[in-house]
N, C-alpha and C. Protein backbone atom coordinates (compact mmCIF):
# COMPACT_ATOMS: atom_id res chain seq x y z
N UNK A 1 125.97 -31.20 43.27
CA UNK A 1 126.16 -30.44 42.05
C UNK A 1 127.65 -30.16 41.86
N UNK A 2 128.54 -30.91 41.32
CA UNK A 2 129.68 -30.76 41.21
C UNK A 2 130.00 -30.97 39.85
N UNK A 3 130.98 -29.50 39.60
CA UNK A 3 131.11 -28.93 38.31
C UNK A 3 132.41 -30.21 37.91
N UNK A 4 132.88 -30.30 36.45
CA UNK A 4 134.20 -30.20 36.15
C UNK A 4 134.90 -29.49 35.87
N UNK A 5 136.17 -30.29 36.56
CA UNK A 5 137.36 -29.11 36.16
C UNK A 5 137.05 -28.86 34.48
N UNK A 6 137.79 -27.04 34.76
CA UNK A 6 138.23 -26.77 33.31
C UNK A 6 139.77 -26.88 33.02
N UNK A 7 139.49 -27.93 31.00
CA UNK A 7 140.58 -28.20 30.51
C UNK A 7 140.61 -28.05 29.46
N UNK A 8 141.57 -27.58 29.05
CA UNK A 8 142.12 -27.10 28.01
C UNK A 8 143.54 -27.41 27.16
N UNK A 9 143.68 -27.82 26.14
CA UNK A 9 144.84 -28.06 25.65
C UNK A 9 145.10 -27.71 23.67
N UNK A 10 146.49 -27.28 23.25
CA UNK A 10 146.67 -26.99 22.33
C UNK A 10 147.80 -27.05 21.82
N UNK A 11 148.18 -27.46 20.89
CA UNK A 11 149.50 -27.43 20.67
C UNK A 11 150.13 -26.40 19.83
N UNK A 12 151.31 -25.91 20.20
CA UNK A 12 152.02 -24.90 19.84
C UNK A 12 153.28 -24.59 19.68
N UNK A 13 153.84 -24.52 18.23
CA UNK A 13 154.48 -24.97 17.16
C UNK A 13 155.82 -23.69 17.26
N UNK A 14 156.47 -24.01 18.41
CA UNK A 14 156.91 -22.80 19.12
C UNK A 14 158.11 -23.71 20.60
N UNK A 15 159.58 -23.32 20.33
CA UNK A 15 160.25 -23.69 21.78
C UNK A 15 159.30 -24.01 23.01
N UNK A 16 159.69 -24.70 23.79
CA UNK A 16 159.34 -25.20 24.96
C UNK A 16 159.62 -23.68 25.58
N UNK A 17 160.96 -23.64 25.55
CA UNK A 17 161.77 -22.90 26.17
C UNK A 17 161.04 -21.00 25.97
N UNK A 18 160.56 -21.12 25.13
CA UNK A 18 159.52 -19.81 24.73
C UNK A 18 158.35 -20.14 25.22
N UNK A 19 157.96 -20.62 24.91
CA UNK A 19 156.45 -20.71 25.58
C UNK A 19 156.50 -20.85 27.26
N UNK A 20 157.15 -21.28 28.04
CA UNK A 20 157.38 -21.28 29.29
C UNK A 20 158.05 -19.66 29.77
N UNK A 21 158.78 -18.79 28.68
CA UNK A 21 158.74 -17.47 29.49
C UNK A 21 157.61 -17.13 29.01
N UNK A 22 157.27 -17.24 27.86
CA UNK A 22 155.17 -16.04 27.70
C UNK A 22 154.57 -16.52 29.00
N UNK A 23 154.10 -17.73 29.58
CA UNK A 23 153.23 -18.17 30.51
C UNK A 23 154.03 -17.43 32.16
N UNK A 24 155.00 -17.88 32.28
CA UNK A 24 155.71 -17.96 33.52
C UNK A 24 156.06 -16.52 33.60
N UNK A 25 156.26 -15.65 33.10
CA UNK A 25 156.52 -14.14 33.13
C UNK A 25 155.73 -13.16 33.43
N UNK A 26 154.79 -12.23 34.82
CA UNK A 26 153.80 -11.89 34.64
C UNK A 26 153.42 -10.97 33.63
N UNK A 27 154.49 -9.90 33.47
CA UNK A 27 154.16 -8.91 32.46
C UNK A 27 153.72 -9.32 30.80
N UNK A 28 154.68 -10.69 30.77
CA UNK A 28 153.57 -11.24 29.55
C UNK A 28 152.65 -11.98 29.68
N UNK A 29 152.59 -12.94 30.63
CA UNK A 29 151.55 -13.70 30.63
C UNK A 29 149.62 -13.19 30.52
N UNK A 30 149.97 -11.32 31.26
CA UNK A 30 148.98 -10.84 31.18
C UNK A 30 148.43 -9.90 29.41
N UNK A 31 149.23 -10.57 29.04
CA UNK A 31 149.13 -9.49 27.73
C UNK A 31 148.24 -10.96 26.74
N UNK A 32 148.28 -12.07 27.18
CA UNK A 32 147.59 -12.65 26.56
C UNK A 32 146.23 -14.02 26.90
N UNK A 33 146.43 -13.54 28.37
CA UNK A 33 145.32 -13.97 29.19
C UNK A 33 144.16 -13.49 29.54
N UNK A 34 143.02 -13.93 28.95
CA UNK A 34 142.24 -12.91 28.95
C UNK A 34 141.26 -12.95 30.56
N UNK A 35 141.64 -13.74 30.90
CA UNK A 35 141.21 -14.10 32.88
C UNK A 35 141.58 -13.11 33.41
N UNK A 36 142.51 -12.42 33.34
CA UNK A 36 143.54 -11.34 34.11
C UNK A 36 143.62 -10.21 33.48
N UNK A 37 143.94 -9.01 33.91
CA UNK A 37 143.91 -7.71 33.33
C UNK A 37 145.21 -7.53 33.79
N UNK A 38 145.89 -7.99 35.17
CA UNK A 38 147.21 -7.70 36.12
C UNK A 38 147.63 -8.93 36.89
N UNK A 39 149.05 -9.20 36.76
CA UNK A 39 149.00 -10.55 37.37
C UNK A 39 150.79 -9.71 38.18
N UNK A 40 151.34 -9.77 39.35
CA UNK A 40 152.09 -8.98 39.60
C UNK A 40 152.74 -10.08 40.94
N UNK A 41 154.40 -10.43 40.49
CA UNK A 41 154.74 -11.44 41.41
C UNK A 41 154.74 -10.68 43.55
N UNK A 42 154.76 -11.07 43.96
CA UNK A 42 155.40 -10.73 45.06
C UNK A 42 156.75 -10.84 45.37
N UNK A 43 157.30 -10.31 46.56
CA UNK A 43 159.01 -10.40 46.49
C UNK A 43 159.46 -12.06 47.37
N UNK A 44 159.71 -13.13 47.09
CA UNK A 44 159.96 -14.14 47.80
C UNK A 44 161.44 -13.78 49.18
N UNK A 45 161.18 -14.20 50.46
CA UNK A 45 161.34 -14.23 51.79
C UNK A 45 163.05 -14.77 51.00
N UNK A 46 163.34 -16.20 50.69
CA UNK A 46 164.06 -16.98 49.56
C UNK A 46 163.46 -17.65 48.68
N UNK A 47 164.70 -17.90 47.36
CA UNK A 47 164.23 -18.76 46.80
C UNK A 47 163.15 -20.35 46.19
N UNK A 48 163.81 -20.52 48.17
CA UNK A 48 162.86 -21.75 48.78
C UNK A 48 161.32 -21.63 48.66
N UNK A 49 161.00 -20.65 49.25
CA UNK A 49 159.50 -20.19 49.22
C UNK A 49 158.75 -20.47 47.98
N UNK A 50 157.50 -20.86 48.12
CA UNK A 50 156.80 -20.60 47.00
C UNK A 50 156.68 -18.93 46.65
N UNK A 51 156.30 -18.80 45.32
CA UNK A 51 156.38 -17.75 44.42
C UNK A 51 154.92 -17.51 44.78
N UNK A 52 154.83 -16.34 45.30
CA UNK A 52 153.17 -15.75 45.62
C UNK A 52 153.07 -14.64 44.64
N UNK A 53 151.72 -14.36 44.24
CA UNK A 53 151.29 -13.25 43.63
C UNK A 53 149.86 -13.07 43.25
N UNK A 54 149.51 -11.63 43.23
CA UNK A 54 148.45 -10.97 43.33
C UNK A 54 147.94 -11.06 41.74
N UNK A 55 147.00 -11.02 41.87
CA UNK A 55 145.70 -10.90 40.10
C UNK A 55 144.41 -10.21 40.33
N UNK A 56 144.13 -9.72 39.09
CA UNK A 56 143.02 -8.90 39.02
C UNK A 56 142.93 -9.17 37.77
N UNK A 57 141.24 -9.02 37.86
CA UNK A 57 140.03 -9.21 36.17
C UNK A 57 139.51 -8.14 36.62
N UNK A 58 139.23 -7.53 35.59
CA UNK A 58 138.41 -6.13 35.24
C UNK A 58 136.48 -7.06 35.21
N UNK A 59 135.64 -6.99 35.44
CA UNK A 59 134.29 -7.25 35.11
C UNK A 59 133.55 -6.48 34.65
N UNK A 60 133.80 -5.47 34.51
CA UNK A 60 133.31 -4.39 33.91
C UNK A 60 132.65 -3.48 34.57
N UNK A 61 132.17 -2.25 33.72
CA UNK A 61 131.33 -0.58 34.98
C UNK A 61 132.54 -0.52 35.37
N UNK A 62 134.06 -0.50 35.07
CA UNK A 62 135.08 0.15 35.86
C UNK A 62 135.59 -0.60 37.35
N UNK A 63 134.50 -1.83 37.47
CA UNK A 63 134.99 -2.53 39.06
C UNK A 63 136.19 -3.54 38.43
N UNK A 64 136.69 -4.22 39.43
CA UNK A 64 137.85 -5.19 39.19
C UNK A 64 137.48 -6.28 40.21
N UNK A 65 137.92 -7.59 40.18
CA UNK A 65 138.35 -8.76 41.34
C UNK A 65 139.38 -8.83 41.49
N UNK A 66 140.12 -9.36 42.77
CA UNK A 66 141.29 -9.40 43.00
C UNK A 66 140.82 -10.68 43.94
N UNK A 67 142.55 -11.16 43.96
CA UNK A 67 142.86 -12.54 44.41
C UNK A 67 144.35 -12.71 44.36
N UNK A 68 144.95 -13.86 45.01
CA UNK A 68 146.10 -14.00 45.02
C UNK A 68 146.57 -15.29 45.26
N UNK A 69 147.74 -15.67 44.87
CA UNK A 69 148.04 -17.24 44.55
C UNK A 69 149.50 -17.42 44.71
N UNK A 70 149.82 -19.00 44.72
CA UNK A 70 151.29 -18.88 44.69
C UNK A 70 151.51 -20.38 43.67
N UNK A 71 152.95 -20.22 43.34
CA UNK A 71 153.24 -21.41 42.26
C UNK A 71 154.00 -22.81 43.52
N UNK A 72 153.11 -23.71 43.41
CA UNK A 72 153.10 -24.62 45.26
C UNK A 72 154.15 -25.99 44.16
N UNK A 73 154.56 -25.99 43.05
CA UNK A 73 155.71 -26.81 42.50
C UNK A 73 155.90 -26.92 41.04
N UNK A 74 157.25 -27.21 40.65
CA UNK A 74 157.41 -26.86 39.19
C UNK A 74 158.10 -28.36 39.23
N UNK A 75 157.91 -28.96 38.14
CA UNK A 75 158.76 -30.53 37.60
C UNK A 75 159.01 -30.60 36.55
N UNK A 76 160.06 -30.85 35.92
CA UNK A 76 160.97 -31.20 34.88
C UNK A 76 161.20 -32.34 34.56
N UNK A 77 160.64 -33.35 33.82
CA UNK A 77 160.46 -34.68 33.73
C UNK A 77 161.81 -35.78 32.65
N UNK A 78 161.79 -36.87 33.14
CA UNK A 78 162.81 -37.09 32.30
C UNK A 78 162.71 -37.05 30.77
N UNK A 79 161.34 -37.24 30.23
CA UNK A 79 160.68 -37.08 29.44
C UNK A 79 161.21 -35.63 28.28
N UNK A 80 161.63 -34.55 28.99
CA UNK A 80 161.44 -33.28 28.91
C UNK A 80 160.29 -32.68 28.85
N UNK A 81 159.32 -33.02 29.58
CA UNK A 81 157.68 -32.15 29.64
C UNK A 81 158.11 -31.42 31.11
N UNK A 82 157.26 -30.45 30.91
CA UNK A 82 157.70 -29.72 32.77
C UNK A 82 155.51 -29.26 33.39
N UNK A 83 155.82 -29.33 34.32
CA UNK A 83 154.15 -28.97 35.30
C UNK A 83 154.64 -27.59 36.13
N UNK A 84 153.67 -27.27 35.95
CA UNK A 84 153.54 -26.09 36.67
C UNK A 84 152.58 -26.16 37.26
N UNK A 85 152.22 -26.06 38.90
CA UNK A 85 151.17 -26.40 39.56
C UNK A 85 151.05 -24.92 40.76
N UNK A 86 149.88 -24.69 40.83
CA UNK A 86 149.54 -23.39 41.71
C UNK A 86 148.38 -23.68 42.46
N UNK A 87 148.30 -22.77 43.33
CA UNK A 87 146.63 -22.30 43.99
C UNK A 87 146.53 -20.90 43.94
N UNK A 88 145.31 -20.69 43.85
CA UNK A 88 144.92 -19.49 44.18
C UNK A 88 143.52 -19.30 44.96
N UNK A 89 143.42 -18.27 45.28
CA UNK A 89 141.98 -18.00 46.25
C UNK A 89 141.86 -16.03 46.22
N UNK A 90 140.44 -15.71 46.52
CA UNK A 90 140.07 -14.20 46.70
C UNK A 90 139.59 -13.81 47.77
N UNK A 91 139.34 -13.30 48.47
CA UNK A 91 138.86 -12.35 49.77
C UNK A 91 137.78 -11.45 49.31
N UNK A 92 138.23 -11.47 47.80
CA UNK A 92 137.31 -10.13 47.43
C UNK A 92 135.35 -10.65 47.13
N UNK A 93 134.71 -9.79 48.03
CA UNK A 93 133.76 -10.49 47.97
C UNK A 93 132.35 -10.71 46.56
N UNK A 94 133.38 -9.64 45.85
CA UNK A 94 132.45 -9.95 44.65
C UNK A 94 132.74 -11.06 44.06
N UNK A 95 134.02 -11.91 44.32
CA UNK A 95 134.82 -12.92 43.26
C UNK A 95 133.81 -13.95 43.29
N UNK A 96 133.45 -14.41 42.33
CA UNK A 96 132.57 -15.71 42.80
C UNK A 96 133.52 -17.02 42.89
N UNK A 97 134.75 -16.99 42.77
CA UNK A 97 135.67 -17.69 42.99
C UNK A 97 135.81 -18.00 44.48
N UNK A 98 136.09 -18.41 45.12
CA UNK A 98 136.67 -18.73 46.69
C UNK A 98 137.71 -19.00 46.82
N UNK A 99 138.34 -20.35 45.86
CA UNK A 99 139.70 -21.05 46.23
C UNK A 99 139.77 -22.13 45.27
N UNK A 100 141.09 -22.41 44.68
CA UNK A 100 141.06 -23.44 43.53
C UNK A 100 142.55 -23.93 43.46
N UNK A 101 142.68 -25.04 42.24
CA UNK A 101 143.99 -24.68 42.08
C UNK A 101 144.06 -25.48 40.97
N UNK A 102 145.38 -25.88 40.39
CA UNK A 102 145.32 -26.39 38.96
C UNK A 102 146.87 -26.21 38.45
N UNK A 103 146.87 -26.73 37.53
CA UNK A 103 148.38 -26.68 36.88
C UNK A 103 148.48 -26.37 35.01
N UNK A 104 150.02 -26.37 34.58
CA UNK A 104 150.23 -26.13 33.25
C UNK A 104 151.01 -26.86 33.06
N UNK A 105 150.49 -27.66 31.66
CA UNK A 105 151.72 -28.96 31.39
C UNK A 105 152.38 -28.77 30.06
N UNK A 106 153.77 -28.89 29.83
CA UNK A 106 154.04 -28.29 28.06
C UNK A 106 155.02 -29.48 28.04
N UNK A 107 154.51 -30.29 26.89
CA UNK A 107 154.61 -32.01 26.70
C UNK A 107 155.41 -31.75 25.04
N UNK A 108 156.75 -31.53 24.93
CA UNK A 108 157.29 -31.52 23.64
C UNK A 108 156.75 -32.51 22.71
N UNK A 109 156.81 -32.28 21.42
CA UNK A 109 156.17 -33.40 20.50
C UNK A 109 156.81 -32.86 19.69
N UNK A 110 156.79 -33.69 18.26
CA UNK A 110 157.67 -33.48 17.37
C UNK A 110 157.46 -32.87 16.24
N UNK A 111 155.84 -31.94 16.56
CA UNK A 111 155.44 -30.77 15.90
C UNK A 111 155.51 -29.85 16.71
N UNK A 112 155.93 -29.91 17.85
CA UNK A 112 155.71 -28.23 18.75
C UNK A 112 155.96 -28.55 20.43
N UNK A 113 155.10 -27.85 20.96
CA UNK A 113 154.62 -28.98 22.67
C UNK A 113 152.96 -28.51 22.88
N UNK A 114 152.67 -29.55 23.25
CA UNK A 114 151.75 -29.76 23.68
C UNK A 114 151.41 -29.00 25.24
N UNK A 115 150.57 -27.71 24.80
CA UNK A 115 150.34 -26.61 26.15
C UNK A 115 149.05 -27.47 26.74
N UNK A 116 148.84 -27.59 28.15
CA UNK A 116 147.55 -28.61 28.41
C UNK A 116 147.12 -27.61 30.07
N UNK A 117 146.24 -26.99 30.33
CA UNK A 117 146.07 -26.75 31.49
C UNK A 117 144.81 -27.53 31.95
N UNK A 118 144.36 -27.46 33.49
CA UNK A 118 143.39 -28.30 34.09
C UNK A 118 143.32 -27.54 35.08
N UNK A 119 141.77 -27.00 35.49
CA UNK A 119 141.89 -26.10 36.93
C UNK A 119 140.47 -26.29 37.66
N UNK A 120 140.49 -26.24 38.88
CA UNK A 120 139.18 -26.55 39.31
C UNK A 120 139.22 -25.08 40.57
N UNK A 121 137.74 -25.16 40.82
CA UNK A 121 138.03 -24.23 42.06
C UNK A 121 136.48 -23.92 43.18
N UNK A 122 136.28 -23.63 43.97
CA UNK A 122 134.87 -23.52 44.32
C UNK A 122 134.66 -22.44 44.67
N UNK A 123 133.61 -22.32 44.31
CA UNK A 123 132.59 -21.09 43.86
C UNK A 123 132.25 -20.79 45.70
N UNK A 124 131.87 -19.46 45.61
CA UNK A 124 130.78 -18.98 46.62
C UNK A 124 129.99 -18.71 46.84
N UNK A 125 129.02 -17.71 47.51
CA UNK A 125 127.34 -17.81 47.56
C UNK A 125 126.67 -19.04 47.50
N UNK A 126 126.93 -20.27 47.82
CA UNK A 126 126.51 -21.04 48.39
C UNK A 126 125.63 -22.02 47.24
N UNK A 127 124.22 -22.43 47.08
CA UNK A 127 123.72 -23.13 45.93
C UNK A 127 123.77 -22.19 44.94
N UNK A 128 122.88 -20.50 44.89
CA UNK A 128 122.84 -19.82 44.00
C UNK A 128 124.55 -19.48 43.11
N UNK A 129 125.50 -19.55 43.62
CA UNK A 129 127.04 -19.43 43.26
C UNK A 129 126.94 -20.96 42.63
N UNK A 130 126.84 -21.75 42.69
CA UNK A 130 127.42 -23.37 42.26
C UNK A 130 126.12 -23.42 41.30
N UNK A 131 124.98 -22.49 40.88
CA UNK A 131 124.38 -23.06 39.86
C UNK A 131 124.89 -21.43 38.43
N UNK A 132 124.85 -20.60 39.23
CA UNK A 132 125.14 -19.59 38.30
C UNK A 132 126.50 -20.21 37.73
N UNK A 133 128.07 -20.65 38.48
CA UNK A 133 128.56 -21.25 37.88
C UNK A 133 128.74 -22.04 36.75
N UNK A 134 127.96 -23.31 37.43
CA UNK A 134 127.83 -24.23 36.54
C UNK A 134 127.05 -23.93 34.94
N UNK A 135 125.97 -22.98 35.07
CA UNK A 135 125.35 -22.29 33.97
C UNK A 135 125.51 -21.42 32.91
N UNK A 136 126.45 -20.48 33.87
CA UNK A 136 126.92 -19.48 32.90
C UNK A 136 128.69 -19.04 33.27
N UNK A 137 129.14 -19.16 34.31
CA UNK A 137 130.41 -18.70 34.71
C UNK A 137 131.63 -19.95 34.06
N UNK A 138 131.65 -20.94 34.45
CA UNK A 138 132.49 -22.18 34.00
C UNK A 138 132.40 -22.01 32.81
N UNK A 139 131.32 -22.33 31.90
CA UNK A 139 131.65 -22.27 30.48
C UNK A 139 131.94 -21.08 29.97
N UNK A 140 131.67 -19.48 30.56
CA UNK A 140 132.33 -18.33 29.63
C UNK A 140 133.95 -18.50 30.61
N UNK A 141 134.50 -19.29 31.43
CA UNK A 141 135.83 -19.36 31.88
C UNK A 141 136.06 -20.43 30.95
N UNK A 142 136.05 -21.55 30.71
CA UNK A 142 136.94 -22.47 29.85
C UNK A 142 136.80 -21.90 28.34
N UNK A 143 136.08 -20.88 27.80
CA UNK A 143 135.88 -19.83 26.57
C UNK A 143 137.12 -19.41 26.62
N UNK A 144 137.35 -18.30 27.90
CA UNK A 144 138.16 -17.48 27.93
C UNK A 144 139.77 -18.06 28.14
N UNK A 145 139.59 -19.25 28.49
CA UNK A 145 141.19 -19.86 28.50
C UNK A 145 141.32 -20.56 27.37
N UNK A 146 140.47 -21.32 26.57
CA UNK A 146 140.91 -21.94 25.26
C UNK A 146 141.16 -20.18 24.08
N UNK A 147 140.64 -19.47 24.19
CA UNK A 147 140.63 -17.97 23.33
C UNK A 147 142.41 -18.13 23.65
N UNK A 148 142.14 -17.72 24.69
CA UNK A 148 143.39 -17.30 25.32
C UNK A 148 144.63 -18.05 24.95
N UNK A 149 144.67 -19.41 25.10
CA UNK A 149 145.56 -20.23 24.71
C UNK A 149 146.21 -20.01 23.02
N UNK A 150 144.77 -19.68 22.16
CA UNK A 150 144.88 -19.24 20.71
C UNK A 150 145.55 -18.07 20.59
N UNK A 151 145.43 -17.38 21.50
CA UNK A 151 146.23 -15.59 21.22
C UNK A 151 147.60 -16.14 21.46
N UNK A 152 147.86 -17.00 22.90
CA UNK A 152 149.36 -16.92 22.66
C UNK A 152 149.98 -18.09 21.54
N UNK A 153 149.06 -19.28 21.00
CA UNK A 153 149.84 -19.54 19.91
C UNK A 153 149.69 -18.54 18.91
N UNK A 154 149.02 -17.86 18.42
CA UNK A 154 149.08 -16.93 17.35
C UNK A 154 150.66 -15.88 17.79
N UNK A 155 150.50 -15.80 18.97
CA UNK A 155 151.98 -14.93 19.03
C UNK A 155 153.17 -15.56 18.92
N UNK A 156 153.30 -16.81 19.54
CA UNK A 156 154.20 -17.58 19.03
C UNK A 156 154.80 -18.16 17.70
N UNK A 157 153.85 -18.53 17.30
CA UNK A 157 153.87 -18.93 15.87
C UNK A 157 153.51 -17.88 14.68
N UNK A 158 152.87 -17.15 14.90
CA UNK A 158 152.70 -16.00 13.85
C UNK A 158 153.32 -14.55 13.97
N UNK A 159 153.73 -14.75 15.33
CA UNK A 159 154.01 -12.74 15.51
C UNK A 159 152.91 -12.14 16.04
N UNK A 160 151.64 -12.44 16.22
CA UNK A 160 150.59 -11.31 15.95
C UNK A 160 150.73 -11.60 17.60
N UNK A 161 150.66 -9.92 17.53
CA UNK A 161 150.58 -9.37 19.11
C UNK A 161 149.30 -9.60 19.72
N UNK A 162 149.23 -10.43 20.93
CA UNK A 162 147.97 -10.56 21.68
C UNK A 162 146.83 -9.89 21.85
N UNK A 163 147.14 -8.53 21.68
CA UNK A 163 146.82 -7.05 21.81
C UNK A 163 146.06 -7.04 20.50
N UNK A 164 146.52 -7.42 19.39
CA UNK A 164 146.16 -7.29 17.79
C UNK A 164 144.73 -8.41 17.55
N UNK A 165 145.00 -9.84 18.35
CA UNK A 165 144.23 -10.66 18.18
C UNK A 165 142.89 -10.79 18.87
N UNK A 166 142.71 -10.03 20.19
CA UNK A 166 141.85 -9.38 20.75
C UNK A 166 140.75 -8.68 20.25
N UNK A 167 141.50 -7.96 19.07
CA UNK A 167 140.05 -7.00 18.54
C UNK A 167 139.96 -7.95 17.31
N UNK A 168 140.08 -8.93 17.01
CA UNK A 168 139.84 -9.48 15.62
C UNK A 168 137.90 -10.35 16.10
N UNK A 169 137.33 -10.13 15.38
CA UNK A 169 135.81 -10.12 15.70
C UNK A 169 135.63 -11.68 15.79
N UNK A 170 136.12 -12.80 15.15
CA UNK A 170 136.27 -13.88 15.44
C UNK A 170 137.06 -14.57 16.18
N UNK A 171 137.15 -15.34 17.21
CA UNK A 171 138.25 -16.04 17.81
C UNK A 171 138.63 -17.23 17.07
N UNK A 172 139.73 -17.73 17.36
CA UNK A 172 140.27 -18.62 16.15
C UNK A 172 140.62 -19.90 17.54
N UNK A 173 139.55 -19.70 18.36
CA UNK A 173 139.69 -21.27 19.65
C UNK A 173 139.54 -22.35 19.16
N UNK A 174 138.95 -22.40 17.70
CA UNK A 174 139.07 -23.95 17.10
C UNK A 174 139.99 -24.81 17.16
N UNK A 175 141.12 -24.62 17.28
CA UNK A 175 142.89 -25.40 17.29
C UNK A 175 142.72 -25.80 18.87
N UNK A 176 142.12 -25.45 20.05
CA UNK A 176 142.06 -25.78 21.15
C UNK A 176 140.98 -26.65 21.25
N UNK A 177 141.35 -27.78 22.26
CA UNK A 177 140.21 -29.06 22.73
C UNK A 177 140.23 -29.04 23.97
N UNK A 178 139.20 -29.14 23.95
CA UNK A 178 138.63 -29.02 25.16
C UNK A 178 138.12 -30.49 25.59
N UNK A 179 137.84 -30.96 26.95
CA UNK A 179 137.43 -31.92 27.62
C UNK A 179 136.09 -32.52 27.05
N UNK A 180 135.74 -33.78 25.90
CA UNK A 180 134.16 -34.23 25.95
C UNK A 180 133.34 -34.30 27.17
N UNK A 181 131.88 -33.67 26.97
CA UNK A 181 131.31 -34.26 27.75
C UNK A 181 131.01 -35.55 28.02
């Protein structure tokens, strides 16, 4: 029973150079991710080191998940597209997450760049975790990252604060594609 990765991509009509601090910045990145409630770097040993840091999702009744990850390489292509590649994993035993990892690709084009993420990860609790997944968890997660992707082009390109687009009763994820079955 093996899920696919979730992917997501959109283009957004907005600097490279902007859209790489909204994503790469935690204090914003969490203002328009709706996976995360807190995303908070750690202090690196040096430069050298990968970039570690802690995250938390709210699930609601007031509980939270927590987990933590690090950014394992960044590339700058001759192309001018750049990757951003990470892992992450949880301890926390409600996470139904275990361990994953995945990257962010922003592919300039000559309407905007092309934002593209791809993430995989495995589940826990054993068959009952890998079917609840596959059933109901994976698809309200690739929901919540194509939404998500729409809030921050709407901030980019329109102004409207992440915060603003959140309570709007429709999501506007149509501009995002997602992977055919």
């Amino acid at each position: 029973m093996t899920a696919r990765p979730i992917y997501v991509e959109i283009l957004v009509r907005a600097p490279l150079e902007e859209l790489w601090t909204k994503t790469q910045q935690p204090d914003l990145h969490q203002r328009w991710d709706l996976r995360f409630s807190r995303i908070e770097y750690l202090p690196r040993p040096d430069e050298a080191a990968p970039q570690r840091f802690l995250y938390a999702t709210r699930i609601g009744l007031g509980l939270e998940v927590r987990g933590e990850g690090e950014s394992v390489g960044e590339k700058d292509a001759p192309d001018g597209s750049r990757t951003s590649a990470l892992r992450f994993w949880s301890e926390d035993r409600r996470a139904l997450i275990r361990q994953g990892s995945g990257y962010w690709r922003y592919v300039p084009t000559s309407n905007g760049v092309r934002f593209i993420t791809s993430y995989d990860y495995e589940a826990r609790f054993g068959l009952l975790g890998k079917v609840v997944d596959r059933v109901a968890f994976r698809p309200l997660l690739g929901w919540a990252t194509a939404w998500s992707f729409d809030r921050l082009r709407l901030w980019l390109e329109e102004g409207i604060p992440p915060e603003r687009s959140l309570r709007a009763l429709l999501p506007r994820a149509r501009r995002c594609r997602r992977r055919p079955k």
